[in-house]
N, C-alpha and C. Protein backbone atom coordinates (compact mmCIF):
# COMPACT_ATOMS: atom_id res chain seq x y z
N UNK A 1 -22.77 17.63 -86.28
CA UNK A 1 -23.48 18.61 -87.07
C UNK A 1 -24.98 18.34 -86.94
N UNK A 2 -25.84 19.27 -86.90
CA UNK A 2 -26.75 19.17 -86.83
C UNK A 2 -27.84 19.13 -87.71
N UNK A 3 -28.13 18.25 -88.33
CA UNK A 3 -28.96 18.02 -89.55
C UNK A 3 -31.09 17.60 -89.09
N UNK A 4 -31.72 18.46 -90.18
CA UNK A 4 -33.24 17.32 -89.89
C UNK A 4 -33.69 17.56 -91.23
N UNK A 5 -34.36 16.41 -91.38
CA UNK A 5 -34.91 16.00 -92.69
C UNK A 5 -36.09 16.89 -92.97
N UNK A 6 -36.47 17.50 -94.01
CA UNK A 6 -37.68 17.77 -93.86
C UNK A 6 -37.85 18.29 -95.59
N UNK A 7 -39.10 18.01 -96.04
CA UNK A 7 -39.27 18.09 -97.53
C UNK A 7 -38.25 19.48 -98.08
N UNK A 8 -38.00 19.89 -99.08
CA UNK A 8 -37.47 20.44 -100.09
C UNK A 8 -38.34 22.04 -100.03
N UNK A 9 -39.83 21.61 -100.33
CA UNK A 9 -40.04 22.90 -100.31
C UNK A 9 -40.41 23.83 -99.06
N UNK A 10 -40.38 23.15 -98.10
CA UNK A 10 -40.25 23.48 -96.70
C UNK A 10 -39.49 24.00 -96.55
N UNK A 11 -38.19 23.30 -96.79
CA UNK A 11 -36.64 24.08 -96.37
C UNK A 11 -36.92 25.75 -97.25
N UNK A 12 -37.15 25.42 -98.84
CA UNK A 12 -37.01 27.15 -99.27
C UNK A 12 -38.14 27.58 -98.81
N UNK A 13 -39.38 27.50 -98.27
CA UNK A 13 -40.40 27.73 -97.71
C UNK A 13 -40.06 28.67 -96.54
N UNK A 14 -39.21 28.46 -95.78
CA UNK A 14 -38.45 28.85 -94.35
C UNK A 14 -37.69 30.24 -94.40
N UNK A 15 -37.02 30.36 -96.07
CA UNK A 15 -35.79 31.03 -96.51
C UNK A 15 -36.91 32.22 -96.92
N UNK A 16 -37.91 32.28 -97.27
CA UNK A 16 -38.87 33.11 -97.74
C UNK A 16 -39.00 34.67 -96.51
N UNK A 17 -38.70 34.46 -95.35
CA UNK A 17 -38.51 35.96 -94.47
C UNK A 17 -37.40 36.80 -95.25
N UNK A 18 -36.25 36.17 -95.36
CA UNK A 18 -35.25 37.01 -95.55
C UNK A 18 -35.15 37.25 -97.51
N UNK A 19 -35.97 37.42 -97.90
CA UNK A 19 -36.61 38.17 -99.22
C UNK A 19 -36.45 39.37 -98.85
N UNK A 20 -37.41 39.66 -97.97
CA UNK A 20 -37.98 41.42 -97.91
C UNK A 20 -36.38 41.71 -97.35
N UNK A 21 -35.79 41.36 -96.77
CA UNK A 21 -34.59 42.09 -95.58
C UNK A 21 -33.32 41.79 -96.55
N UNK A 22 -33.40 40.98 -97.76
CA UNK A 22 -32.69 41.38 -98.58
C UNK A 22 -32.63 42.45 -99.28
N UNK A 23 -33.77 42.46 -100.00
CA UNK A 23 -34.43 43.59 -101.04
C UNK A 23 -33.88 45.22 -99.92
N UNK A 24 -34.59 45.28 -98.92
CA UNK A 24 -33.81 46.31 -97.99
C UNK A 24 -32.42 46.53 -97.93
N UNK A 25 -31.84 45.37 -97.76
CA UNK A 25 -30.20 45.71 -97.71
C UNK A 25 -29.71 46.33 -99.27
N UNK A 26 -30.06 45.74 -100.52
CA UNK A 26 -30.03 45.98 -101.69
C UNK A 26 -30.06 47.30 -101.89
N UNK A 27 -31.56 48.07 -101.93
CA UNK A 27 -31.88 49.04 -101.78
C UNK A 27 -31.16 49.86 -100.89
N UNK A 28 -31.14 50.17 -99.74
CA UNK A 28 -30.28 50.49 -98.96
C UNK A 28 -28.82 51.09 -99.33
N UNK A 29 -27.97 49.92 -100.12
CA UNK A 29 -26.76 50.17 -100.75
C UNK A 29 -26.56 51.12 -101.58
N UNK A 30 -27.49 50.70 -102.78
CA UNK A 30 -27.90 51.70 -103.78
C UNK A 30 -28.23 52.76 -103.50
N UNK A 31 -29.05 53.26 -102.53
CA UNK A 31 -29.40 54.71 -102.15
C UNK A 31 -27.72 55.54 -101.78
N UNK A 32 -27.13 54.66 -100.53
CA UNK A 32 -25.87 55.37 -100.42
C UNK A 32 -24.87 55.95 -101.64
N UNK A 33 -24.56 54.82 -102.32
CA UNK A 33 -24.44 54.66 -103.65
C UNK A 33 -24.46 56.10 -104.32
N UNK A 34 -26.05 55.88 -104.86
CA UNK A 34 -26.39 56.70 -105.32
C UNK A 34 -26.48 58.62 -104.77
N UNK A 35 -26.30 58.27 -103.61
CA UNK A 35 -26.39 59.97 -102.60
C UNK A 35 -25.05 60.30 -102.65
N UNK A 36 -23.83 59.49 -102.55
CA UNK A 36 -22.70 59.77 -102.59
C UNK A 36 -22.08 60.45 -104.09
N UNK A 37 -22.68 59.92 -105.22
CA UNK A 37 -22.49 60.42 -106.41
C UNK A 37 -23.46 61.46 -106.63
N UNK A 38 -24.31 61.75 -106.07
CA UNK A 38 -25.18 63.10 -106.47
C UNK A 38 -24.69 64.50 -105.66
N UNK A 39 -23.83 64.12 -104.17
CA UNK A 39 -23.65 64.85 -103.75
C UNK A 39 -21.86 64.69 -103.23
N UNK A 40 -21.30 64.01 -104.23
CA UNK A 40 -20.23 64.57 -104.90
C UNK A 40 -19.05 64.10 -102.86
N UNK A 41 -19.37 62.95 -102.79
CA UNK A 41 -18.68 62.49 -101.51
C UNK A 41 -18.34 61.01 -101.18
N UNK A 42 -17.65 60.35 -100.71
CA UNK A 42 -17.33 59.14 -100.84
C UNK A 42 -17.77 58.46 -99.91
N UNK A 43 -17.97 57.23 -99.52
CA UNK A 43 -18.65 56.16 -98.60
C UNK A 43 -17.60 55.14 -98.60
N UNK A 44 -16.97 54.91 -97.59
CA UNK A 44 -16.09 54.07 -97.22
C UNK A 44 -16.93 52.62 -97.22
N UNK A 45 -15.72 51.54 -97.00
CA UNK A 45 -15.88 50.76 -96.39
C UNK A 45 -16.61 50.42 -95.09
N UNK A 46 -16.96 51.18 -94.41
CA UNK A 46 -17.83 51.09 -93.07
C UNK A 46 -18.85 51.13 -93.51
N UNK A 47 -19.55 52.27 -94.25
CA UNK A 47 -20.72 52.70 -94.33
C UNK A 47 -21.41 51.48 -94.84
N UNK A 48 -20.95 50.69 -95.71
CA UNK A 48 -21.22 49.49 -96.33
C UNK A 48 -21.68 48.58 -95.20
N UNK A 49 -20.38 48.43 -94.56
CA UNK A 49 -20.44 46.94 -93.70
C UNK A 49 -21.63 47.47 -92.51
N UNK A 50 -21.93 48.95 -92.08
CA UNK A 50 -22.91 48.91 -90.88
C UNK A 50 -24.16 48.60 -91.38
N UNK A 51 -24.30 49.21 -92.80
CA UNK A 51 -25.90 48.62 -93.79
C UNK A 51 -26.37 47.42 -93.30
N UNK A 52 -25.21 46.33 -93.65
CA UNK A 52 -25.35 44.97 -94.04
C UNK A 52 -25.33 44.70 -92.88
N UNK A 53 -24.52 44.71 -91.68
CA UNK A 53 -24.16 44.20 -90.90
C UNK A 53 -26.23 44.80 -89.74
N UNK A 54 -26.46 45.94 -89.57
CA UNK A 54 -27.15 46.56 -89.13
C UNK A 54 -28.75 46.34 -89.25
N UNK A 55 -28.63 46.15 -90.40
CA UNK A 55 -30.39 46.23 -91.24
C UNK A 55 -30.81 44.62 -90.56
N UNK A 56 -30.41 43.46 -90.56
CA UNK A 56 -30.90 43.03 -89.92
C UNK A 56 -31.40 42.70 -88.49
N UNK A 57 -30.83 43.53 -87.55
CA UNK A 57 -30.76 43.55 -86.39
C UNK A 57 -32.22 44.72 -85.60
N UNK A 58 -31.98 45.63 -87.00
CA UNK A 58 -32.90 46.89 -87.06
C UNK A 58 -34.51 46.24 -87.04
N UNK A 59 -33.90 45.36 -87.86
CA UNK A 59 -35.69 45.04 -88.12
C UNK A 59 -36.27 43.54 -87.57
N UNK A 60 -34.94 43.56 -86.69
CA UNK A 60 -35.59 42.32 -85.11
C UNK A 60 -36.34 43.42 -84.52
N UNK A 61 -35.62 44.18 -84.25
CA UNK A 61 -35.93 45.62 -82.99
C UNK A 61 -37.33 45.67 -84.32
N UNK A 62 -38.09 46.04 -85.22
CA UNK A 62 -38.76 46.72 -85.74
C UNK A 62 -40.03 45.59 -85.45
N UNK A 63 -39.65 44.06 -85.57
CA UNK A 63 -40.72 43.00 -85.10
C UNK A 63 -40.91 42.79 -84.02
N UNK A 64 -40.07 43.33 -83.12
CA UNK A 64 -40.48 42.84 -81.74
C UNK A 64 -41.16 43.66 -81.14
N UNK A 65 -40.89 44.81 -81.88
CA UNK A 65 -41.76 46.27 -81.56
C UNK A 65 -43.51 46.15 -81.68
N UNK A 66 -43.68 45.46 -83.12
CA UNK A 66 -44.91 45.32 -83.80
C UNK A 66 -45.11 43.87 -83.21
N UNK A 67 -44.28 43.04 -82.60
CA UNK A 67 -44.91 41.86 -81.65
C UNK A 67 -45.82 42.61 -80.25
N UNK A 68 -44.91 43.17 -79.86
CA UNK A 68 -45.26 44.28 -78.50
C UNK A 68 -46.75 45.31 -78.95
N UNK A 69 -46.62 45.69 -79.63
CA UNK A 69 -48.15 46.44 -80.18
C UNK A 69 -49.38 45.63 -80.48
N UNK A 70 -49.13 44.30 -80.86
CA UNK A 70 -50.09 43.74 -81.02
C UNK A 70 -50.65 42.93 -79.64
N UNK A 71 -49.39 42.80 -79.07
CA UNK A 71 -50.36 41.82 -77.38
C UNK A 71 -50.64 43.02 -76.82
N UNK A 72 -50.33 44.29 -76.69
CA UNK A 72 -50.68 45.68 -76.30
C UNK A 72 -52.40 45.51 -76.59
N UNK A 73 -52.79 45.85 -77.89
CA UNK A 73 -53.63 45.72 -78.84
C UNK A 73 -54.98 44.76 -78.25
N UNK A 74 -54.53 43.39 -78.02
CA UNK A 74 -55.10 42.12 -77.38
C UNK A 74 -55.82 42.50 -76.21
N UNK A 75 -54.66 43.09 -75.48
CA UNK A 75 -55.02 43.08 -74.12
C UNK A 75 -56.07 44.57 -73.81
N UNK A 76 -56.15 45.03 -74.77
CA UNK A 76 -57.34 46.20 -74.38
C UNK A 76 -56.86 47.47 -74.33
N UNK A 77 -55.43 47.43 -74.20
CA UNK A 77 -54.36 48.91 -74.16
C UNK A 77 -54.11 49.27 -75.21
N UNK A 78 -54.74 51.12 -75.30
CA UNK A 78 -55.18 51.48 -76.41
C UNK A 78 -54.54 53.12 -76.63
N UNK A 79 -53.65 52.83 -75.11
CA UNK A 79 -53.08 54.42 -74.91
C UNK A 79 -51.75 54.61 -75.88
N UNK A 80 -51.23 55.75 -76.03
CA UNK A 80 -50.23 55.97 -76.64
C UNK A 80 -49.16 56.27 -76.22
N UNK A 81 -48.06 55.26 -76.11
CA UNK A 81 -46.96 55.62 -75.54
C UNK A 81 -46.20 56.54 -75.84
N UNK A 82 -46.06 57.55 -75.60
CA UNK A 82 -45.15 59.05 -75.73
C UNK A 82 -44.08 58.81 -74.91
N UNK A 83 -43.25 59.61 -75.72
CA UNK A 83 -42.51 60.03 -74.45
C UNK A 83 -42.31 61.42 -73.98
N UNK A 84 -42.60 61.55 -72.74
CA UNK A 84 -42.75 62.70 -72.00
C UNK A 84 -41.53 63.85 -72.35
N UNK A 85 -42.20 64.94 -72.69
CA UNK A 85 -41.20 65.81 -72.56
C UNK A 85 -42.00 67.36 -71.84
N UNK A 86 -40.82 67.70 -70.84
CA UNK A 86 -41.38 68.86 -69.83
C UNK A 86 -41.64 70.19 -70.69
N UNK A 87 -41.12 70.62 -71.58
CA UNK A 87 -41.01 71.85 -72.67
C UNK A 87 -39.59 72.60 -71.20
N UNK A 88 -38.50 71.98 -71.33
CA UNK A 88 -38.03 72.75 -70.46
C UNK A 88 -36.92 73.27 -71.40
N UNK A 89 -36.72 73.29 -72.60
CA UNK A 89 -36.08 73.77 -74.12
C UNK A 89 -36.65 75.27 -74.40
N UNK A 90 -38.15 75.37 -73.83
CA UNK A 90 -38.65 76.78 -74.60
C UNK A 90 -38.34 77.71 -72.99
N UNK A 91 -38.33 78.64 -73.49
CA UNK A 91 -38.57 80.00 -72.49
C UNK A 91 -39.70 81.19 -71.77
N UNK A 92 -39.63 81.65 -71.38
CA UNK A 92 -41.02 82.27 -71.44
C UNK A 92 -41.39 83.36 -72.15
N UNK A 93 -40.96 83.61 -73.13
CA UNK A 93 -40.70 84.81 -74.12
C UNK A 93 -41.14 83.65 -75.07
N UNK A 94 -40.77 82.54 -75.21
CA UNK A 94 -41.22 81.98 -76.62
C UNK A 94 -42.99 81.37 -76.75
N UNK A 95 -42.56 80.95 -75.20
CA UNK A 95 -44.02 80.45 -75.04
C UNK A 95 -45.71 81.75 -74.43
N UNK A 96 -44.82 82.49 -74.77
CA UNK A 96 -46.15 83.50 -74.87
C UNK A 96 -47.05 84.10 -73.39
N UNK A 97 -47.71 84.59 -73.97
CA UNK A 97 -48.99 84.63 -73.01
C UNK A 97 -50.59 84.40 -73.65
N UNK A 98 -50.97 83.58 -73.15
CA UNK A 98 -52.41 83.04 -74.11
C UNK A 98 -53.05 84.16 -74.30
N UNK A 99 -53.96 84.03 -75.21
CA UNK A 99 -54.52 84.91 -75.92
C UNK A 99 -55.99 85.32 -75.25
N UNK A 100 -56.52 86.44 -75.27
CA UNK A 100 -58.10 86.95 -74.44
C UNK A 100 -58.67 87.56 -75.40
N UNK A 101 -59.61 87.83 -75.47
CA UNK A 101 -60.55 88.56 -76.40
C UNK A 101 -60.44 90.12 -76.17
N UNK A 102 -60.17 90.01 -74.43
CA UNK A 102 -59.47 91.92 -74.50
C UNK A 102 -58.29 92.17 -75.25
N UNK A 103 -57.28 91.46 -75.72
CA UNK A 103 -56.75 91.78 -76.40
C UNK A 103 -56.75 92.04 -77.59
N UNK A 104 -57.42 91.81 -78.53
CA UNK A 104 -58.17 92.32 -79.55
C UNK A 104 -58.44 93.42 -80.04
């Protein structure tokens, strides 16, 4: 087993991340909870376990994201990553014909 010594308030010192990602899972519950009784529908057993099971995994992906933005940040890159989309959804009836002052 793997044991290391290290003062007392260190150890709960350490335990102090998973505060906020509790309070989230908490919250979280309660909202379902609560949406299921306002709108008159039930929440299984799953819906529960993907919360709990999910929310922490969500918000690796959410730090590594905001790790990634900040050496972005560092390094002088200041562009905005989009993601590209062609407009190949609209038509040409939706998308018009620009506007002239002869038309007026």
């Amino acid at each position: 087993m793997l044991t290391v010594k290290i003062p007392i308030g260190l150890a709960m010192l350490l335990y102090v991340p998973f505060v906020p990602i509790a309070i989230i899972i908490v919250t979280q519950l309660v909202g379902v909870s609560t949406f299921c009784r306002a709108f008159q529908q039930r929440a299984g057993l799953h819906h529960y376990l993907y919360l709990v099971i999910g929310v922490p995994f969500y918000q690796w992906l959410l730090a590594a994201a905001a790790m990634w933005a900040v050496v972005e940040h560092l390094k002088g890159n200041r562009t905005w990553h989009k993601t590209v989309h062609g407009g190949h959804h609209r038509t040409a009836d939706s998308i018009g014909s620009p506007l002239s002052l002869e038309s007026v």
